[in-house]
Protein backbone atom coordinates (compact mmCIF):
# COMPACT_ATOMS: atom_id res chain seq x y z
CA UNK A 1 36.50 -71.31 -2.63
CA UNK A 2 36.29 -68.60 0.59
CA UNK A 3 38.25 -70.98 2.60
CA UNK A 4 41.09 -70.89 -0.24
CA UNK A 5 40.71 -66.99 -0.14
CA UNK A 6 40.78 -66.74 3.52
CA UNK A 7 43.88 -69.03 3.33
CA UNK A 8 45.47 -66.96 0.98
CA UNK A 9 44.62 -62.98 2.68
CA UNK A 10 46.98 -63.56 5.34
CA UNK A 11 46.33 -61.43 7.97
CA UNK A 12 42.83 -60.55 7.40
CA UNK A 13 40.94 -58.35 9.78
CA UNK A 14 38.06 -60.07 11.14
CA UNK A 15 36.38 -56.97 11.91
CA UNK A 16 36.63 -55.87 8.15
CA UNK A 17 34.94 -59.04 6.94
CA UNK A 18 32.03 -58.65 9.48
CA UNK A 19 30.98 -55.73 7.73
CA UNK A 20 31.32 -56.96 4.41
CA UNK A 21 29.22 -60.47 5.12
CA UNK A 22 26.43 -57.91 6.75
CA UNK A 23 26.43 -55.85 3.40
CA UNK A 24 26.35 -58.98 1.17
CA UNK A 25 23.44 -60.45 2.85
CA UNK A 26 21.59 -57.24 3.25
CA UNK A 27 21.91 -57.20 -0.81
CA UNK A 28 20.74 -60.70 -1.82
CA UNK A 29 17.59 -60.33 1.15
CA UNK A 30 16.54 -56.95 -0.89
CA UNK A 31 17.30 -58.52 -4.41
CA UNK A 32 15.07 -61.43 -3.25
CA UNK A 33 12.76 -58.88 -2.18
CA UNK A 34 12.15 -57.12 -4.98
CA UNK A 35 11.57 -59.90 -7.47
CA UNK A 36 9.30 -61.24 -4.92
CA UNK A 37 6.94 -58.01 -5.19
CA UNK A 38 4.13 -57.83 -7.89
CA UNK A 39 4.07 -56.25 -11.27
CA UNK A 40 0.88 -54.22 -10.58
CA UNK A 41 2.69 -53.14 -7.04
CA UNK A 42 6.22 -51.63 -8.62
CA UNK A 43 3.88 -49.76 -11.50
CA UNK A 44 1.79 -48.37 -9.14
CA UNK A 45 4.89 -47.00 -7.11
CA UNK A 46 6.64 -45.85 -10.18
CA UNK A 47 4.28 -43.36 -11.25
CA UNK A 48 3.14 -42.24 -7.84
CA UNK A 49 5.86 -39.72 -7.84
CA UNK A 50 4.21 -38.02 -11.14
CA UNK A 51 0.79 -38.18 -10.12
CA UNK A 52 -0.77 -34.95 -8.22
């Protein structure tokens, strides 16, 4: 599928995808992140903000 839309772009800027393959990865590592992290963890820094 990528190689069939790199195919197709023409004259695509290398430099442009770079940025975009950085961004994608940097999304799925913090997605994987934050379903890794526990229940009791994400409460407890929810309502930190609210408590004095």
């Amino acid at each position: 599928m990528f190689k069939y839309i790199i195919e197709k772009a023409g004259d695509l800027d290398w430099l442009a995808l770079g940025p975009f393959l950085l961004f994608f990865v940097f999304f799925i590592l913090v997605t994987i992140y934050a379903i890794k992290k526990r229940p009791t963890y994400i409460d407890k820094m929810s309502n930190l903000p609210l408590e004095d």
